[in-house]
PDB file of N, CA and C in Angstrom:
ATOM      1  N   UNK A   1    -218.320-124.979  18.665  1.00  0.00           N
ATOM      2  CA  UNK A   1    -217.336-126.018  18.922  1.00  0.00           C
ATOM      3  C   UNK A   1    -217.825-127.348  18.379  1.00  0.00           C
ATOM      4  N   UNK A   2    -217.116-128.042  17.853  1.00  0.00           N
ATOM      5  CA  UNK A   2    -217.395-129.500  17.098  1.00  0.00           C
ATOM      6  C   UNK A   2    -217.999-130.364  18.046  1.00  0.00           C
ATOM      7  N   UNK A   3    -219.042-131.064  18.189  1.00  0.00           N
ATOM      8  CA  UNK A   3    -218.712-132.251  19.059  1.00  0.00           C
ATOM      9  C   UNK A   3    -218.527-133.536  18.831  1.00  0.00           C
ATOM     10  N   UNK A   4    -218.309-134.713  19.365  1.00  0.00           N
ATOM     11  CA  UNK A   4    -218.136-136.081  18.792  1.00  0.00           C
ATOM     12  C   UNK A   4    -219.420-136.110  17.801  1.00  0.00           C
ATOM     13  N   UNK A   5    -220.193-135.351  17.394  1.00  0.00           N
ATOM     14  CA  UNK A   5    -221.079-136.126  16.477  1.00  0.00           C
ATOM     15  C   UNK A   5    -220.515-135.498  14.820  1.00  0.00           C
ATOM     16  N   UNK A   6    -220.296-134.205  15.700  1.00  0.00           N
ATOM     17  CA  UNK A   6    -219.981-133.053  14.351  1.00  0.00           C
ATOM     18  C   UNK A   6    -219.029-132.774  13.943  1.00  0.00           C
ATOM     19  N   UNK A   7    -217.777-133.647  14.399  1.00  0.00           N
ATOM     20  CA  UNK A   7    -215.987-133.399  14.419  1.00  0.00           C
ATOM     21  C   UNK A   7    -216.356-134.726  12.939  1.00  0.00           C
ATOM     22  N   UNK A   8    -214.885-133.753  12.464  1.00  0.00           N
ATOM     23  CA  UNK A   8    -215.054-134.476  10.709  1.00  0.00           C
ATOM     24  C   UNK A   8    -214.278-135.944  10.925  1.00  0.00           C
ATOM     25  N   UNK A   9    -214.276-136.768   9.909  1.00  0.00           N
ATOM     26  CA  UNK A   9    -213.522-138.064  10.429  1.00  0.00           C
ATOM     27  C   UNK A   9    -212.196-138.080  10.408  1.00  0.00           C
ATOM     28  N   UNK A  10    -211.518-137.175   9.609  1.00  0.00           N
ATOM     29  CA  UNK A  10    -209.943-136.733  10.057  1.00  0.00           C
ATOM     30  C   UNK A  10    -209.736-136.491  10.927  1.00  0.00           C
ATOM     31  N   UNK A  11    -210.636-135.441  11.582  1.00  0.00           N
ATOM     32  CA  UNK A  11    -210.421-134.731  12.343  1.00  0.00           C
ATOM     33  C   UNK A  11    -210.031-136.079  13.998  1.00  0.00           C
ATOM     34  N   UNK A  12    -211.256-136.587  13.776  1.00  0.00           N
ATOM     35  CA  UNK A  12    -211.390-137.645  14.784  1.00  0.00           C
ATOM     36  C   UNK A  12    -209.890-139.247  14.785  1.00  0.00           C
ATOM     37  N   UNK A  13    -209.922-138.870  13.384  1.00  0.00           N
ATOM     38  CA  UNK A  13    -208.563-140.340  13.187  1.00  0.00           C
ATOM     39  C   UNK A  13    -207.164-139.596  14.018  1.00  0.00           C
ATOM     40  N   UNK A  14    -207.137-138.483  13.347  1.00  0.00           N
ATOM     41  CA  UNK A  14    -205.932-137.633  14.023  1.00  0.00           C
ATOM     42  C   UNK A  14    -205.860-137.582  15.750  1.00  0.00           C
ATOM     43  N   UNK A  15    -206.711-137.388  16.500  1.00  0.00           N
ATOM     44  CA  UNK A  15    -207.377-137.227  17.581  1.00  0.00           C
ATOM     45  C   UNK A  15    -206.284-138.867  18.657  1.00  0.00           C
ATOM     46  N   UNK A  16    -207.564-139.846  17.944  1.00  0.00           N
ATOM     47  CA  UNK A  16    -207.785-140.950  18.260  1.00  0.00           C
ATOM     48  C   UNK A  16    -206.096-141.462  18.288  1.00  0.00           C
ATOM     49  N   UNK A  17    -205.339-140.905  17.045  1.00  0.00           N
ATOM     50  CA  UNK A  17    -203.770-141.439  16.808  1.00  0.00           C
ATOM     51  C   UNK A  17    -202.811-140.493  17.657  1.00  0.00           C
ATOM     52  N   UNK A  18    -203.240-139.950  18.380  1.00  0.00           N
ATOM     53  CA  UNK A  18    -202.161-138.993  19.145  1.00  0.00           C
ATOM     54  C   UNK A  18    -202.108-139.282  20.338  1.00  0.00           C
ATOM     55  N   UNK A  19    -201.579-138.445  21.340  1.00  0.00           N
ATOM     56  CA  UNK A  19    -200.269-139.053  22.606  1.00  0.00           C
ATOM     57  C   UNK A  19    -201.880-139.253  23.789  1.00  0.00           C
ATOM     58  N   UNK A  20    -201.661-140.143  24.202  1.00  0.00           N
ATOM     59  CA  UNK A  20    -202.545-139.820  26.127  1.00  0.00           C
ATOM     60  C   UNK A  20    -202.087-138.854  27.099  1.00  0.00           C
ATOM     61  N   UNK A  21    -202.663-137.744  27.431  1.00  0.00           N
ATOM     62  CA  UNK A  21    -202.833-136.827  28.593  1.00  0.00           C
ATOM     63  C   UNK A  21    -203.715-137.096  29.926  1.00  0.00           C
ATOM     64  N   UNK A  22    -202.593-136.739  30.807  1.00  0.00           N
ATOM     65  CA  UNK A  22    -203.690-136.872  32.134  1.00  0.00           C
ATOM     66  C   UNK A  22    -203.739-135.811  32.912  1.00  0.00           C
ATOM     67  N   UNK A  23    -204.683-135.357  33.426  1.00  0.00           N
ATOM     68  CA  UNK A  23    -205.297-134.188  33.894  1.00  0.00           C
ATOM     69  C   UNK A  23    -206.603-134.748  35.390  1.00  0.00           C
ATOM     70  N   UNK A  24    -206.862-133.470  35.743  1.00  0.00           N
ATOM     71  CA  UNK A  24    -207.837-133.332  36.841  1.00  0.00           C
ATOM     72  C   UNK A  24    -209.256-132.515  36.819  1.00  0.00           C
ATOM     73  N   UNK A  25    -210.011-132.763  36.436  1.00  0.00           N
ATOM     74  CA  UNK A  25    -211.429-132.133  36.350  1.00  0.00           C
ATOM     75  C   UNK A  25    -211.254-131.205  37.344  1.00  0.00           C
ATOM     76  N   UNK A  26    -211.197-129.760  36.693  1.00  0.00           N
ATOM     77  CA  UNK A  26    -211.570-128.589  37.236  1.00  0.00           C
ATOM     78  C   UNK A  26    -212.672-128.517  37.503  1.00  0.00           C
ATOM     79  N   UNK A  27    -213.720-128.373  36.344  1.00  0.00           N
ATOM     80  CA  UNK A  27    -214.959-127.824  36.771  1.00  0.00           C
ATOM     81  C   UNK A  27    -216.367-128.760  35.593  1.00  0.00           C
ATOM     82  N   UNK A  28    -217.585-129.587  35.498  1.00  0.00           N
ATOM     83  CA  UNK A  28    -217.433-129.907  34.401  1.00  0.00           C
ATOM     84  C   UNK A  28    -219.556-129.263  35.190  1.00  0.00           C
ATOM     85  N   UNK A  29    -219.917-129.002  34.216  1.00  0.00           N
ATOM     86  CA  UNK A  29    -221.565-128.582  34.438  1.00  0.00           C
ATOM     87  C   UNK A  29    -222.116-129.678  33.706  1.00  0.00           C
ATOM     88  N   UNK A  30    -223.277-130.216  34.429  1.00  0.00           N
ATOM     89  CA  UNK A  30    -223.585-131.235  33.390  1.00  0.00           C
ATOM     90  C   UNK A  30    -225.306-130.377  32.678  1.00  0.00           C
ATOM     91  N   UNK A  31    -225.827-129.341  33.338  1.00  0.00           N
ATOM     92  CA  UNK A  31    -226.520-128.859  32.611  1.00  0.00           C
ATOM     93  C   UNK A  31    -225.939-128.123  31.474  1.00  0.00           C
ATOM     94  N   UNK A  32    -224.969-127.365  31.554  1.00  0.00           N
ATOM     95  CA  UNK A  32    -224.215-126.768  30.550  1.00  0.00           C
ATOM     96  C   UNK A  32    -223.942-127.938  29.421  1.00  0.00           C
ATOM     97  N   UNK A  33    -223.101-128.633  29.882  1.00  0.00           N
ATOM     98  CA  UNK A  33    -222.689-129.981  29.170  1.00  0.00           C
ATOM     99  C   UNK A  33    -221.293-129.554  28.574  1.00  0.00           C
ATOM    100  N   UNK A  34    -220.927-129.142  29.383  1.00  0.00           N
ATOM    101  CA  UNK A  34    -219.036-128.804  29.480  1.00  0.00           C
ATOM    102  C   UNK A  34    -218.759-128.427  30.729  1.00  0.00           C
ATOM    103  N   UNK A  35    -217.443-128.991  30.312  1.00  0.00           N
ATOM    104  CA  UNK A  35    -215.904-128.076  31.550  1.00  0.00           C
ATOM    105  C   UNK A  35    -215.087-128.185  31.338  1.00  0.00           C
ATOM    106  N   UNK A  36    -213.915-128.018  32.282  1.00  0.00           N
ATOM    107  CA  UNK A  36    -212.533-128.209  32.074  1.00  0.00           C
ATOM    108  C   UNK A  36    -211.450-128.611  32.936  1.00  0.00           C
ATOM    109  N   UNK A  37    -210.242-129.212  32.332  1.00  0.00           N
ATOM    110  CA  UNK A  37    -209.646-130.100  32.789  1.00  0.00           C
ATOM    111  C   UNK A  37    -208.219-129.158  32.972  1.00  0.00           C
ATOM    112  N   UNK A  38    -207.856-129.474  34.342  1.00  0.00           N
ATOM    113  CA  UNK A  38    -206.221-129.015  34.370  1.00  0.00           C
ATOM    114  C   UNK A  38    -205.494-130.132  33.988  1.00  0.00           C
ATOM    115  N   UNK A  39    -204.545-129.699  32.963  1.00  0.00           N
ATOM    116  CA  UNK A  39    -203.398-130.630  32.573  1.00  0.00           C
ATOM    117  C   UNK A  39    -202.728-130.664  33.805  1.00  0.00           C
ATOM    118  N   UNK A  40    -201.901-132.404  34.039  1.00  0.00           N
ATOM    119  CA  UNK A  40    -200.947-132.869  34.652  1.00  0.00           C
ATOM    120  C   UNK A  40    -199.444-131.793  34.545  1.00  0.00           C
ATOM    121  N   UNK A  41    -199.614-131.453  33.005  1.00  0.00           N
ATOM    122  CA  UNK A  41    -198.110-130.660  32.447  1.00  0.00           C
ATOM    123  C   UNK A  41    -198.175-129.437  33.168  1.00  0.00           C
ATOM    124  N   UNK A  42    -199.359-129.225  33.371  1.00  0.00           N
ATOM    125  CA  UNK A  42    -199.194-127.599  33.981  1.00  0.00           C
ATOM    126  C   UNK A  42    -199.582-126.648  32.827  1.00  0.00           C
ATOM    127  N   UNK A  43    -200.054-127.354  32.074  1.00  0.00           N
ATOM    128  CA  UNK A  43    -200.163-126.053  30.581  1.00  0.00           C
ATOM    129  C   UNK A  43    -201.581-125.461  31.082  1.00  0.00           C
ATOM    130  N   UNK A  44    -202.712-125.047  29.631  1.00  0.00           N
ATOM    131  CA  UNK A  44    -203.770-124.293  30.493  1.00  0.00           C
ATOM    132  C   UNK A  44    -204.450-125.159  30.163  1.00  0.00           C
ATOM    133  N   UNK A  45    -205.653-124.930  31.149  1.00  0.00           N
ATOM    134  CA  UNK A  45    -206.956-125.297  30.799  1.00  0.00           C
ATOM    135  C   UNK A  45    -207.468-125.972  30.261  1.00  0.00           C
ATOM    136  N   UNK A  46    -208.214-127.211  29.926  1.00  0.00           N
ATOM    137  CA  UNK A  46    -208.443-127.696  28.581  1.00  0.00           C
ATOM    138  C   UNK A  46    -209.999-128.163  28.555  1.00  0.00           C
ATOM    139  N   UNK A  47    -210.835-127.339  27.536  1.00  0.00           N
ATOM    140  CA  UNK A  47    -212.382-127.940  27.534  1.00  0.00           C
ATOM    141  C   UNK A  47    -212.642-129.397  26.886  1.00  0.00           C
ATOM    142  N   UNK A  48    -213.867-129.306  27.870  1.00  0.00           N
ATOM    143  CA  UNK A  48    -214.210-130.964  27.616  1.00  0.00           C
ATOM    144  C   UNK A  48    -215.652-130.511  27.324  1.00  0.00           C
ATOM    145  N   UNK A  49    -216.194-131.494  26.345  1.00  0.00           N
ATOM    146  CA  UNK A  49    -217.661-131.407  25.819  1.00  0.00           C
ATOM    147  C   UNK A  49    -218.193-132.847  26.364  1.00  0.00           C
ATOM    148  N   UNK A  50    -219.451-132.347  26.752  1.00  0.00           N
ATOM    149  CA  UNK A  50    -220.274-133.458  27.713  1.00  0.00           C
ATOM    150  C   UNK A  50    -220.038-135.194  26.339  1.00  0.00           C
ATOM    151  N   UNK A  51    -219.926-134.939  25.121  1.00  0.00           N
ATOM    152  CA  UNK A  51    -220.149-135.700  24.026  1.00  0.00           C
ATOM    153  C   UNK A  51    -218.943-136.767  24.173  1.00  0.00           C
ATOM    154  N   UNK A  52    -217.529-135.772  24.698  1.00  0.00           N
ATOM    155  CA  UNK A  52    -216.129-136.818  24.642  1.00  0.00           C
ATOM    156  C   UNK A  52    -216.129-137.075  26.058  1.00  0.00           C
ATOM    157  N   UNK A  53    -217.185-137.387  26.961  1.00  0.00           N
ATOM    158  CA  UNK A  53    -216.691-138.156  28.284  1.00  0.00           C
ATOM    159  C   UNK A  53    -217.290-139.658  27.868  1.00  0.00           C
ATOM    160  N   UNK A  54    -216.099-140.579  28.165  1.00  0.00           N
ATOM    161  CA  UNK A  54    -216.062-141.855  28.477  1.00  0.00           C
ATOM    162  C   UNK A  54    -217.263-142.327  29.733  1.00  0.00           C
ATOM    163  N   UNK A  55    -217.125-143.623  29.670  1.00  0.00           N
ATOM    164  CA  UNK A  55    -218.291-143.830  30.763  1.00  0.00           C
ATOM    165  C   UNK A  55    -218.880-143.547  31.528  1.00  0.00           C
ATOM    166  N   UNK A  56    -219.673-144.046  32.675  1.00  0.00           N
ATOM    167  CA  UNK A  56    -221.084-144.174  33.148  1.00  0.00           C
ATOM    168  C   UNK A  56    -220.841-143.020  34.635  1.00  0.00           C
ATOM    169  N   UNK A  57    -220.146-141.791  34.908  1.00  0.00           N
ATOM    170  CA  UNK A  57    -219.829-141.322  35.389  1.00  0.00           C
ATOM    171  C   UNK A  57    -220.185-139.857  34.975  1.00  0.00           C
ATOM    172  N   UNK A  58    -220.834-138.918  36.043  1.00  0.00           N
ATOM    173  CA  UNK A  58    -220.643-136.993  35.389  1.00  0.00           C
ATOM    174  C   UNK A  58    -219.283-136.860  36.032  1.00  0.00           C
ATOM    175  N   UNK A  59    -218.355-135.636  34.904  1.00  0.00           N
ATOM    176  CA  UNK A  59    -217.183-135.930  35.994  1.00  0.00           C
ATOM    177  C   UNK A  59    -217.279-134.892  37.028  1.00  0.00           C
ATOM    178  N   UNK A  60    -216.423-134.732  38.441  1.00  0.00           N
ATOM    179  CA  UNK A  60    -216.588-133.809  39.042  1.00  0.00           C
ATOM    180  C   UNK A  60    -215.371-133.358  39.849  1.00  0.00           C
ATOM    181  N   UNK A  61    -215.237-131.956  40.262  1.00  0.00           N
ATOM    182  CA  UNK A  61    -214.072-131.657  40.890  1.00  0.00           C
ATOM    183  C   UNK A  61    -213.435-132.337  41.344  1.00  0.00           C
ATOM    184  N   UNK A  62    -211.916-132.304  40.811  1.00  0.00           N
ATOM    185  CA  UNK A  62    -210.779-133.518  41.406  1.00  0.00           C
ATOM    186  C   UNK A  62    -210.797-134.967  40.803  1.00  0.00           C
ATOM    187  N   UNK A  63    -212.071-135.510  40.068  1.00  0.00           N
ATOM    188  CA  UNK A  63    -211.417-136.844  39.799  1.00  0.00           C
ATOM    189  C   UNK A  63    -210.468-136.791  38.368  1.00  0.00           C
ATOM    190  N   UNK A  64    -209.833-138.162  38.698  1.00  0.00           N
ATOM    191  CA  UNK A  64    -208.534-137.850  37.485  1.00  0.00           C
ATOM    192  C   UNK A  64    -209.009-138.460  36.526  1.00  0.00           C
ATOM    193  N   UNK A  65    -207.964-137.835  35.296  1.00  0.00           N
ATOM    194  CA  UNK A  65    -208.798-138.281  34.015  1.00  0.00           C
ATOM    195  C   UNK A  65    -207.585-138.306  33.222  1.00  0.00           C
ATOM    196  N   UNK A  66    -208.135-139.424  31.768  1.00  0.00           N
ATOM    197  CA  UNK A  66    -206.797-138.936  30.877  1.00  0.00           C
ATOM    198  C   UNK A  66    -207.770-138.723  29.653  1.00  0.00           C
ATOM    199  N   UNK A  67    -206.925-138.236  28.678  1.00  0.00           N
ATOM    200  CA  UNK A  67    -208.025-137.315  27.386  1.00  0.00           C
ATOM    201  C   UNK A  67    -206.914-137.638  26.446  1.00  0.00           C
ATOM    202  N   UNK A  68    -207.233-137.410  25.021  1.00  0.00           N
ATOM    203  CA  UNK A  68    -206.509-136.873  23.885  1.00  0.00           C
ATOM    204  C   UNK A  68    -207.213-135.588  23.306  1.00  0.00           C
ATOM    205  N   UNK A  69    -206.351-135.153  22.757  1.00  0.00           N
ATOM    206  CA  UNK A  69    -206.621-133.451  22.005  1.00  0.00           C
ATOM    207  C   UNK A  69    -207.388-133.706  20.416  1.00  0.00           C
ATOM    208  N   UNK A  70    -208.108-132.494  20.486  1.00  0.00           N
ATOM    209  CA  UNK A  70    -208.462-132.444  19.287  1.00  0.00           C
ATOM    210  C   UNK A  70    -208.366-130.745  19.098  1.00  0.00           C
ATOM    211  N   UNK A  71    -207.998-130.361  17.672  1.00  0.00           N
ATOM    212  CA  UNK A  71    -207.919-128.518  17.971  1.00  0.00           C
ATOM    213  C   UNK A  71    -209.234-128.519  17.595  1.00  0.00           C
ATOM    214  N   UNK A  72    -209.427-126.953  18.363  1.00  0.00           N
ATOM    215  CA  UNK A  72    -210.781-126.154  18.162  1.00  0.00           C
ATOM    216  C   UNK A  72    -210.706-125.253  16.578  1.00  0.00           C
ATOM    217  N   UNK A  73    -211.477-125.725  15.308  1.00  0.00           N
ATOM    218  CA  UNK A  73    -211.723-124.756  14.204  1.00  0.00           C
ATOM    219  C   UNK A  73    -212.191-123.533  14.833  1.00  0.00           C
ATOM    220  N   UNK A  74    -212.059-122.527  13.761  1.00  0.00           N
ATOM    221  CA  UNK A  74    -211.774-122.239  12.947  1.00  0.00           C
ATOM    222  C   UNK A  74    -210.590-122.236  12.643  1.00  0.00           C
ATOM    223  N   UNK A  75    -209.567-121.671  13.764  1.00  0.00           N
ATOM    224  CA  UNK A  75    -208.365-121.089  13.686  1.00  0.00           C
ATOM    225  C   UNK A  75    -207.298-122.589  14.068  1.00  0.00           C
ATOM    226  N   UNK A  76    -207.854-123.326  14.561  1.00  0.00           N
ATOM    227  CA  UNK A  76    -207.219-124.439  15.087  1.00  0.00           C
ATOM    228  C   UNK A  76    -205.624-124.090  16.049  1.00  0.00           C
ATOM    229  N   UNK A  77    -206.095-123.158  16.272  1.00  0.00           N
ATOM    230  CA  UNK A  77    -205.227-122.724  17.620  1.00  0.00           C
ATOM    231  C   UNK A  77    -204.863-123.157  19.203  1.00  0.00           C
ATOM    232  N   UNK A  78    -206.445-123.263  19.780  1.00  0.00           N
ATOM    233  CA  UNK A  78    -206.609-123.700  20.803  1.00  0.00           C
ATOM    234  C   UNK A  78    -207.280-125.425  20.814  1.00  0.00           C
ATOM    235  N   UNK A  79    -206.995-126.163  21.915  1.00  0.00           N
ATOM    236  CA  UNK A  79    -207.694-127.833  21.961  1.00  0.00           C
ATOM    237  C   UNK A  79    -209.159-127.706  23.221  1.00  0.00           C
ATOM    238  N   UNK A  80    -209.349-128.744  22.333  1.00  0.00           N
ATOM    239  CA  UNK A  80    -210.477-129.692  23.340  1.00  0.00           C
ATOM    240  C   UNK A  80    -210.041-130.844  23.665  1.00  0.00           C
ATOM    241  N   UNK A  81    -210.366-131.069  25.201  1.00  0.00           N
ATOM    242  CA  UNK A  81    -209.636-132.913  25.114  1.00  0.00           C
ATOM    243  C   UNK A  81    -211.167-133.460  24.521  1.00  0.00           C
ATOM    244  N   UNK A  82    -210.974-134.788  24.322  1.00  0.00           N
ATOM    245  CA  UNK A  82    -211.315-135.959  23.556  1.00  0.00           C
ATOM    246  C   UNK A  82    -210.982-137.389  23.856  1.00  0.00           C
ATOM    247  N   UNK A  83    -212.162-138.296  23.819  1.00  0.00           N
ATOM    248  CA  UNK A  83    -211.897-139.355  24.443  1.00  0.00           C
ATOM    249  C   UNK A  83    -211.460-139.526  25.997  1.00  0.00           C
ATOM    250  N   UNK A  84    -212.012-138.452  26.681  1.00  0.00           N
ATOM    251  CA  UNK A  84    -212.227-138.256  28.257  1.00  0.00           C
ATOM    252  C   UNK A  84    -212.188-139.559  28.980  1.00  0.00           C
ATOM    253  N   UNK A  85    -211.353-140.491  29.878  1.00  0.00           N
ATOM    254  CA  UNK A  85    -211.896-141.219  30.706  1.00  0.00           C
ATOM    255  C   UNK A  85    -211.012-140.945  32.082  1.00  0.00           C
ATOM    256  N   UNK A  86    -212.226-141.232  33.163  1.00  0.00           N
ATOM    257  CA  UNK A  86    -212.106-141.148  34.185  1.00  0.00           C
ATOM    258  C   UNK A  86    -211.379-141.930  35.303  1.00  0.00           C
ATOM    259  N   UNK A  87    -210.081-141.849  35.903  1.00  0.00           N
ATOM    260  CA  UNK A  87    -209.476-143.195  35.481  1.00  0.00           C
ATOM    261  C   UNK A  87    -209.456-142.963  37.118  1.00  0.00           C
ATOM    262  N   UNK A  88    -209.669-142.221  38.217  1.00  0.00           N
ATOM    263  CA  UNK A  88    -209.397-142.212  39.743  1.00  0.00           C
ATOM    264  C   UNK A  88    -211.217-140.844  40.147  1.00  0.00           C
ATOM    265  N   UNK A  89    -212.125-141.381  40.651  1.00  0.00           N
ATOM    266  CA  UNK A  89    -212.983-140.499  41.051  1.00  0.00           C
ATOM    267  C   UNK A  89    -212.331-140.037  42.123  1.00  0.00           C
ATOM    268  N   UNK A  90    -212.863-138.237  42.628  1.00  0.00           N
ATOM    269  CA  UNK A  90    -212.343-137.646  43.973  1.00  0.00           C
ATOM    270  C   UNK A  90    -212.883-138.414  44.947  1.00  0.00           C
ATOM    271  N   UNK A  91    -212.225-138.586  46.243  1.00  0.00           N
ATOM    272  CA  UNK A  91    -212.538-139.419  47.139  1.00  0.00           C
ATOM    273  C   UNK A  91    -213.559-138.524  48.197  1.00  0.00           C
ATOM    274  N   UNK A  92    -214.310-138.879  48.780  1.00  0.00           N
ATOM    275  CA  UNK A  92    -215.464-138.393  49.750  1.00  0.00           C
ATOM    276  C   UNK A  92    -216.244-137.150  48.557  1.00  0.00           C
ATOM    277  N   UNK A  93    -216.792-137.774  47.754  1.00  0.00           N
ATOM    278  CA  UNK A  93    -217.632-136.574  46.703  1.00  0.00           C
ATOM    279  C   UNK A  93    -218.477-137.656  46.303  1.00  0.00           C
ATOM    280  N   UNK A  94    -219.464-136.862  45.989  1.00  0.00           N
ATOM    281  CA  UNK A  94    -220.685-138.338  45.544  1.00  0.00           C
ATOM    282  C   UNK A  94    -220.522-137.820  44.035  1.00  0.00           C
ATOM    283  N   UNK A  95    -220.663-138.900  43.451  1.00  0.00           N
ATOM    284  CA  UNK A  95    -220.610-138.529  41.888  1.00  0.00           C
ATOM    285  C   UNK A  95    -222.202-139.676  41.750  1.00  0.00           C
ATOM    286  N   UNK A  96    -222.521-138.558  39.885  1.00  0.00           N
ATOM    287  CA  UNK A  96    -224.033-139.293  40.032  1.00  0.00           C
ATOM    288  C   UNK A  96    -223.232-140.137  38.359  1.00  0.00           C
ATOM    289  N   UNK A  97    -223.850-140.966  38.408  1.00  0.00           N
ATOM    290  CA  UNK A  97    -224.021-141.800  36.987  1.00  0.00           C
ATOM    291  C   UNK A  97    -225.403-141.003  35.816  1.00  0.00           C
ATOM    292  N   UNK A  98    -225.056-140.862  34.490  1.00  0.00           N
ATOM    293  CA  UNK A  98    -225.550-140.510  33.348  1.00  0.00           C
ATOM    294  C   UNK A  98    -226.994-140.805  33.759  1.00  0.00           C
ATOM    295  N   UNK A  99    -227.538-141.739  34.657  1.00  0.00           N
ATOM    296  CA  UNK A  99    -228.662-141.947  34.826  1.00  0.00           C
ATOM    297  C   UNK A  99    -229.259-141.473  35.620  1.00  0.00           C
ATOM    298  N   UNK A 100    -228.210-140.802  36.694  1.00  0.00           N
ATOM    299  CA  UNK A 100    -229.213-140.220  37.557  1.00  0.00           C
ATOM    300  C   UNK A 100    -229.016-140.750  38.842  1.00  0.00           C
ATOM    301  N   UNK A 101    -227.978-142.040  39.392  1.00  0.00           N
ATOM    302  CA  UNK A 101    -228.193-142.315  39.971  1.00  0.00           C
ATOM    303  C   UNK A 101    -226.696-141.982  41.020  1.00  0.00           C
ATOM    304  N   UNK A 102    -226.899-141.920  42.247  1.00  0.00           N
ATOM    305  CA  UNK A 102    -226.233-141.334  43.679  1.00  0.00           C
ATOM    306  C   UNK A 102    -224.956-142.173  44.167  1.00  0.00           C
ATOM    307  N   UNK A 103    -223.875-142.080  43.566  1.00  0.00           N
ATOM    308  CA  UNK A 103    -223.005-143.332  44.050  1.00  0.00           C
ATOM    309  C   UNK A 103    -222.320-142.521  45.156  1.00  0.00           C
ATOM    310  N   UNK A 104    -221.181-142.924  46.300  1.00  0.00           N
ATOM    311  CA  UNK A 104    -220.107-142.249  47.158  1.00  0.00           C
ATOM    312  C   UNK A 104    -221.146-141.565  48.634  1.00  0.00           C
ATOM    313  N   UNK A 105    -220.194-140.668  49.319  1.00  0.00           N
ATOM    314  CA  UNK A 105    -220.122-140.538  50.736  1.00  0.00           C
ATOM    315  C   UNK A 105    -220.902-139.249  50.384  1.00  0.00           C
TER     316      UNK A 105
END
């Protein structure tokens, strides 16, 4: 799978120029360094790479988020969101910051 370092610059202009989606962090591993997001629309699933999350936040079950798409090569069939930000954390969940550090209840 491409990530923000390895996605081509079309690939990324196209990305960057398309609609805002908002969704809910299903599941995201930060040792893995993915997960996935339920769309708002109800469609399926959508992976997120640790590379396209927006700020100083790991995300975690339930907080809301909005993304843009980018398709997955080869076949460019299926998406990845892109440009991940976290726009409502779940309430009573401690979320840690990129650094390590313990914020929430």
């Amino acid at each position: 799978l491409p990530t923000k370092r390895t996605r081509t610059y079309s690939a990324t202009a196209r990305a960057s120029a398309g609609p805002i989606f908002k969704g809910v962090c299903k599941q995201f591993s930060r040792s893995q360094g993915h997960g996935f997001i339920t769309p708002e629309n109800g469609s399926e699933d959508i992976f997120v790479h640790v590379s396209d999350i927006e700020g100083e936040y790991v995300p975690v079950e339930g907080d809301k988020v909005t993304y843009k798409v980018c398709p997955i090569p080869p076949k460019n069939q299926k998406f990845q969101a892109v440009e991940v930000v976290l726009t409502n954390l779940a309430p009573h969940t401690k979320h840690e910051t990129w650094s390590g550090q313990i914020i929430g209840s």
